[in-house]
C-alpha atoms as a PDB file:
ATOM      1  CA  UNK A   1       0.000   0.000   0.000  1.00  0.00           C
ATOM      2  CA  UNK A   2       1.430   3.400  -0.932  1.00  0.00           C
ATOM      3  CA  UNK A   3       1.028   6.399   1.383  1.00  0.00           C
ATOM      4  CA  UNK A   4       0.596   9.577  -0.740  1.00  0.00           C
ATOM      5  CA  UNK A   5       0.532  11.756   2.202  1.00  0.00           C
ATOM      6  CA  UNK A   6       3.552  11.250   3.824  1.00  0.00           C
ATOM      7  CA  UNK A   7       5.642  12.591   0.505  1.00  0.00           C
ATOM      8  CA  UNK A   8       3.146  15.461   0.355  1.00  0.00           C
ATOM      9  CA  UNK A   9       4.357  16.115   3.733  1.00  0.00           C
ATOM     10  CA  UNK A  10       7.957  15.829   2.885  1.00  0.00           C
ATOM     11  CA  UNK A  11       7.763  17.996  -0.130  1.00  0.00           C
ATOM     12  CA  UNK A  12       5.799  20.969   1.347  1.00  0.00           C
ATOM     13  CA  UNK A  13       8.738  20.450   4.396  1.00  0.00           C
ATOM     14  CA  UNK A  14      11.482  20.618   1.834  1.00  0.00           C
ATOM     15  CA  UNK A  15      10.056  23.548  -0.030  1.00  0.00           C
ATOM     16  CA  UNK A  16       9.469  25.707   2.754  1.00  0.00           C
ATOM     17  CA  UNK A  17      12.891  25.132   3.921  1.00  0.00           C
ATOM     18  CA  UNK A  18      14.457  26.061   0.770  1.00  0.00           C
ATOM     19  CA  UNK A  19      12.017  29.281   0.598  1.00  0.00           C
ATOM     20  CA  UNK A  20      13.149  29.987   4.296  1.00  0.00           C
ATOM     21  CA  UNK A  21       9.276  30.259   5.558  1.00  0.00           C
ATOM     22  CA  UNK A  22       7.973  31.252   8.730  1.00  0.00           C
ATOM     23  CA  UNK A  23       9.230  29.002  11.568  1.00  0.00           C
ATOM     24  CA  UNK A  24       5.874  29.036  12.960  1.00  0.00           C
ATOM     25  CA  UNK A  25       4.471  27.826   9.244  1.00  0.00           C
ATOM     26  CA  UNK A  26       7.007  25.406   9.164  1.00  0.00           C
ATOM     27  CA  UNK A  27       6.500  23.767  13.094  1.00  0.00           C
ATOM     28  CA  UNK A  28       2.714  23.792  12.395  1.00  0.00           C
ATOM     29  CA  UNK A  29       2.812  21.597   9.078  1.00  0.00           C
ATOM     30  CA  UNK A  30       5.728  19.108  10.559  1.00  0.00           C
ATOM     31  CA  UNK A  31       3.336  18.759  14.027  1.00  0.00           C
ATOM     32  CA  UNK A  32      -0.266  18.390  11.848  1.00  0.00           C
ATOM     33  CA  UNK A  33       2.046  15.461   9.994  1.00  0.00           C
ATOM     34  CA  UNK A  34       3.561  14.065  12.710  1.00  0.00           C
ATOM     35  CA  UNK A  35      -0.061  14.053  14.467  1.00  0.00           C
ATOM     36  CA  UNK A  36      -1.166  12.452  11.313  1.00  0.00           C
ATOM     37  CA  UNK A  37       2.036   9.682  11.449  1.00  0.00           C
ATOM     38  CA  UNK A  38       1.056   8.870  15.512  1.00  0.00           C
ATOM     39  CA  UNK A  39      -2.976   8.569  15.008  1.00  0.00           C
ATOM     40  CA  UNK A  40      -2.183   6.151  11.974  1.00  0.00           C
ATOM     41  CA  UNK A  41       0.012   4.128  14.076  1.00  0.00           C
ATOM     42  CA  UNK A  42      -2.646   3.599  16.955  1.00  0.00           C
ATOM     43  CA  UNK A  43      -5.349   3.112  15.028  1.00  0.00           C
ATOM     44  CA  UNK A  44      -4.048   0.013  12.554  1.00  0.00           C
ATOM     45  CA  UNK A  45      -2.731  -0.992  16.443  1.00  0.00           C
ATOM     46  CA  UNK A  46      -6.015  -0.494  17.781  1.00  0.00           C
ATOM     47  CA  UNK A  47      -8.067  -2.629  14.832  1.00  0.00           C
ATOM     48  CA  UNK A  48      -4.774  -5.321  15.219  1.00  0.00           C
ATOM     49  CA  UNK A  49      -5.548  -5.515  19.177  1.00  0.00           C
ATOM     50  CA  UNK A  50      -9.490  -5.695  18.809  1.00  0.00           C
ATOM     51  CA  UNK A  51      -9.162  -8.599  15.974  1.00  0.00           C
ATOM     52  CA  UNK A  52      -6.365 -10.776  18.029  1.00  0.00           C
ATOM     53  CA  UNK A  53      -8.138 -10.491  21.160  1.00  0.00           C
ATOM     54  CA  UNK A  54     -11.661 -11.311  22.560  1.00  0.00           C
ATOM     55  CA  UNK A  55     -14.053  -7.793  22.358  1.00  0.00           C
ATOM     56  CA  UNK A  56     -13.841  -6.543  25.770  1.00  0.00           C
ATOM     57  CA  UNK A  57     -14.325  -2.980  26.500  1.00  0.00           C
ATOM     58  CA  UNK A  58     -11.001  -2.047  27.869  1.00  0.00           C
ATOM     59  CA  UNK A  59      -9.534  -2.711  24.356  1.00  0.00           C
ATOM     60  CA  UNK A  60      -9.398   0.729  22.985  1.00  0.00           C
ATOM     61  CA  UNK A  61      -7.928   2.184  26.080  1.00  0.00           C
ATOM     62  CA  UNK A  62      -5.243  -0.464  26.190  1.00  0.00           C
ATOM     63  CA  UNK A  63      -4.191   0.160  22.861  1.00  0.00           C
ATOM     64  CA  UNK A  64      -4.742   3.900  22.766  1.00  0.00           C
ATOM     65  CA  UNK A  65      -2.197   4.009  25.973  1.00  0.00           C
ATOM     66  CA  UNK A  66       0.685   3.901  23.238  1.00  0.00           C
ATOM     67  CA  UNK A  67       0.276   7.358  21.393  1.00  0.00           C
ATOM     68  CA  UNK A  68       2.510   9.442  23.325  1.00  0.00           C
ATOM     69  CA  UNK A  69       5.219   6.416  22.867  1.00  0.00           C
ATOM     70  CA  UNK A  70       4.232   6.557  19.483  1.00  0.00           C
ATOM     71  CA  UNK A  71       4.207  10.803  18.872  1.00  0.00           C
ATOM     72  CA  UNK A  72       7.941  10.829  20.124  1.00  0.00           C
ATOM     73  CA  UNK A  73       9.150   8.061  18.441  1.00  0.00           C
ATOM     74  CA  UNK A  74       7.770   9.544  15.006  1.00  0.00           C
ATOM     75  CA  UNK A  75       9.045  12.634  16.316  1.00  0.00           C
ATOM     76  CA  UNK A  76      12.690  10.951  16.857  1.00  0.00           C
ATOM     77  CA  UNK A  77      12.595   9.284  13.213  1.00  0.00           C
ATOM     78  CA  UNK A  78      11.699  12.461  11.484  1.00  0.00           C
ATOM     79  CA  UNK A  79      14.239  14.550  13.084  1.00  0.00           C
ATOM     80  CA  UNK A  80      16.740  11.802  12.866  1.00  0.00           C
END
């Protein structure tokens, strides 16, 4: 499956650092994709968890317990 999003991201990233735009610009688009990157992540987690394991209603909040793992380790890779 090909993302389309994430090299939109990348592009409009790499433009506006070659056009020298607003910091502010800049740290809103990379958060609104990193956002983007960490809600992915939980939810294929999420539907993963809820078809491996019997429906129970804790299921949500044990997988959704991983998104601030998740935001600063997509955080970590994009800075890297």
């Amino acid at each position: 499956m090909f993302n389309a999003g994430v090299l939109l991201a990348v592009t409009v990233l790499a433009i506006f650092s070659d056009l020298n735009v607003d910091m502010d610009l800049y740290a809103l688009v990379f958060g609104e994709s990193v956002l983007n990157d960490a809600v992915a992540i939980v939810l294929v987690q999420c539907v993963h968890y809820s078809l491996s394991h019997t429906q129970t209603a804790s299921w949500f909040l044990i997988s959704i317990r991983h998104y601030p793992v998740v935001v600063v380790v997509v955080v970590v890779v994009v800075i890297a």
